[in-house]
Protein backbone atom coordinates (compact mmCIF):
# COMPACT_ATOMS: atom_id res chain seq x y z
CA UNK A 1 102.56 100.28 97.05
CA UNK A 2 103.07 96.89 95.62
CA UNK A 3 106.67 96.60 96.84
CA UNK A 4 105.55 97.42 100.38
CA UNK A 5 103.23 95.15 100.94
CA UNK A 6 105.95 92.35 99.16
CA UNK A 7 108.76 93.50 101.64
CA UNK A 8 105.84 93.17 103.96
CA UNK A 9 104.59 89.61 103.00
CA UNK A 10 108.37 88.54 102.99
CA UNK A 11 109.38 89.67 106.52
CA UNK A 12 106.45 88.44 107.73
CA UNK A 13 106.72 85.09 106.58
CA UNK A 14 110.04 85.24 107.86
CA UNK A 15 109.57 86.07 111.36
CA UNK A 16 105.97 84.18 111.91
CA UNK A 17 108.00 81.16 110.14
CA UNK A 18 110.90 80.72 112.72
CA UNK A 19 109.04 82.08 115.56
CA UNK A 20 106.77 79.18 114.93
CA UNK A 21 109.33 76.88 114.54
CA UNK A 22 110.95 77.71 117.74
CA UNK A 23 107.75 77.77 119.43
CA UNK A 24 106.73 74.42 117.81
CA UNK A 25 110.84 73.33 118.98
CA UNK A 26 110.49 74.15 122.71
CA UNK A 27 106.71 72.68 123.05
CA UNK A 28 106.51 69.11 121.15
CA UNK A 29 109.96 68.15 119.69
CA UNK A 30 109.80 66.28 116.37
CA UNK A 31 106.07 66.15 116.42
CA UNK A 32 105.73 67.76 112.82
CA UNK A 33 108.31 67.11 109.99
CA UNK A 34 110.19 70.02 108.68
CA UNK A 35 108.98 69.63 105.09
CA UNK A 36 105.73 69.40 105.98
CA UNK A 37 106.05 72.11 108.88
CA UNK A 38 107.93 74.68 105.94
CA UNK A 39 104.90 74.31 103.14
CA UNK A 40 102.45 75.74 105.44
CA UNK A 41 104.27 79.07 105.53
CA UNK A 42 105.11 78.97 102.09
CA UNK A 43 101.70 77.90 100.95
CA UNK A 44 100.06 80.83 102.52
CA UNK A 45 102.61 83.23 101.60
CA UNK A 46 102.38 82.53 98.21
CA UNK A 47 98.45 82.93 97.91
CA UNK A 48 99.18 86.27 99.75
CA UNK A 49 101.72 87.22 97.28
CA UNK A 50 99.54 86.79 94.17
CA UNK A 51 96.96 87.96 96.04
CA UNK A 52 98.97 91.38 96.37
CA UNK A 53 99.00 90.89 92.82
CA UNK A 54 96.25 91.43 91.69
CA UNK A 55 95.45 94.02 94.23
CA UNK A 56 95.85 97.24 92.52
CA UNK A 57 93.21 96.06 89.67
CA UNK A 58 90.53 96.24 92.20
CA UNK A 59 91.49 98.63 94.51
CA UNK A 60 90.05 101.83 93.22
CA UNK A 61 87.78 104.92 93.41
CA UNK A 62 84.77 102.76 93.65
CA UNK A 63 84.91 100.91 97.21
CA UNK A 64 82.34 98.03 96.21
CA UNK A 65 85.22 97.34 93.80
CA UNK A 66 87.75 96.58 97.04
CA UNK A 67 84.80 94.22 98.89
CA UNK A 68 84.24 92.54 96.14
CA UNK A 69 87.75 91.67 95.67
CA UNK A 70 88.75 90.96 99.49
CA UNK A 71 85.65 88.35 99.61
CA UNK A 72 86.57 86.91 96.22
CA UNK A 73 90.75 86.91 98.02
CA UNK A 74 88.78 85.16 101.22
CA UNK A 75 86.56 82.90 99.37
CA UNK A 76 89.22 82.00 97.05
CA UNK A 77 92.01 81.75 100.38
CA UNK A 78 89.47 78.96 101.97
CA UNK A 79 89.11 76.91 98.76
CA UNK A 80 93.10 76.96 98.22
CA UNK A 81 93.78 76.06 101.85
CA UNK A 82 91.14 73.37 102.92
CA UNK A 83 92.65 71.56 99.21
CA UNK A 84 95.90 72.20 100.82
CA UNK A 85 95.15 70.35 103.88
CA UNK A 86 93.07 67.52 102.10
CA UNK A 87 96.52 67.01 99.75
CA UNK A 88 98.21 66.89 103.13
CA UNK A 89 95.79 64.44 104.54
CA UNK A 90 95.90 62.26 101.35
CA UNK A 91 100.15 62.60 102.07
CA UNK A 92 100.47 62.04 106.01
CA UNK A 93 97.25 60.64 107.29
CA UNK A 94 95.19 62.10 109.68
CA UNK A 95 97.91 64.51 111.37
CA UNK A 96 96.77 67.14 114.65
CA UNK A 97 99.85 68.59 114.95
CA UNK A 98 100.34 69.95 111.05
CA UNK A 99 96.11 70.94 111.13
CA UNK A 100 97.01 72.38 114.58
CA UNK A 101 99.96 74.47 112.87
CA UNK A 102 98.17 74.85 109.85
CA UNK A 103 95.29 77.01 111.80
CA UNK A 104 97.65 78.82 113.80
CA UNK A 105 99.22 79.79 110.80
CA UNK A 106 96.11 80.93 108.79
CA UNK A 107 95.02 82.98 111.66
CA UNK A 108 98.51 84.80 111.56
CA UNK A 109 97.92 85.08 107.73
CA UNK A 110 94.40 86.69 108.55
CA UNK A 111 95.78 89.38 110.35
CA UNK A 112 98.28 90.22 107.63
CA UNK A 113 95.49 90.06 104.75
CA UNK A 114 93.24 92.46 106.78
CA UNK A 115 96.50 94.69 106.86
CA UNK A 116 97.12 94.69 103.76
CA UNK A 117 93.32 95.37 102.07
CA UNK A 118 93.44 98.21 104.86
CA UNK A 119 96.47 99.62 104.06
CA UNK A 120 95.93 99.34 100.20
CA UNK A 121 92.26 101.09 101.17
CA UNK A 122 93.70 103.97 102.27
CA UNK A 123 96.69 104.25 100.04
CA UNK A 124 93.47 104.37 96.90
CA UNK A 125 91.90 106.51 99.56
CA UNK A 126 94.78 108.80 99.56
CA UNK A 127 95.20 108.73 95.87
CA UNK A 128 91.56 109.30 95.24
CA UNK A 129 91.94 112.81 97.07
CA UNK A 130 95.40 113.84 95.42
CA UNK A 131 93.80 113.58 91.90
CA UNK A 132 90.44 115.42 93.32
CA UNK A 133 92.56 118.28 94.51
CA UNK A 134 94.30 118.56 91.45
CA UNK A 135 90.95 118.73 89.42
């Protein structure tokens, strides 16, 4: 399951990463800076990516486990990100275009972390009833 949802996190970076870039390209021209434009998608792919990590601790049988988890993964995902931002802040100044990308971004990050909790749900789910048929 775990090397899904990596081959997952990977492709998706990949394709939200230059789509954005050649979206951000053909609307505003050199209005963010390629470093800065790149750690946004490799800031939240990497908190996805541990998050994956951890995921089949507290994925199991007992589904309060899983909730608890995906707040703690949301909670944790808000904390890492608006520190991210301040950092940038502290590093560019006050920039609309990278918090602009930055919350496009997230939100595209959102809908892969929802995807991912539901697909790991019902992979447990799945599991759960394999070893209660086999009982």
């Amino acid at each position: 399951m775990k090397r899904k949802l990596f081959l997952v996190l990977i492709i998706f970076t990949a394709v939200v990463s230059v789509g954005g870039w050649l979206i951000l390209e053909a609307t505003a021209p050199n209005m963010i800076e390629r470093p800065h434009f790149v750690a946004i998608p490799i800031f939240l792919g990497v908190y996805q990516a541990i998050a994956i990590g951890f995921i089949d601790r507290y994925i199991t049988a007992d589904p309060r486990d899983a909730a608890q988890y995906m707040i703690l993964s949301k909670v944790l995902k808000v904390l890492c990100s608006v520190a991210f931002i301040l950092f940038n802040y502290w590093l560019l100044g006050l920039n609309t275009p990278f918090l602009i990308a930055f919350i496009l971004f997230y939100l595209a990050f959102i809908i892969l972390d929802s995807w991912t909790f539901t697909y790991s749900n019902k992979v447990a789910k799945r599991k759960l009833g394999d070893n209660d048929e086999n009982d």
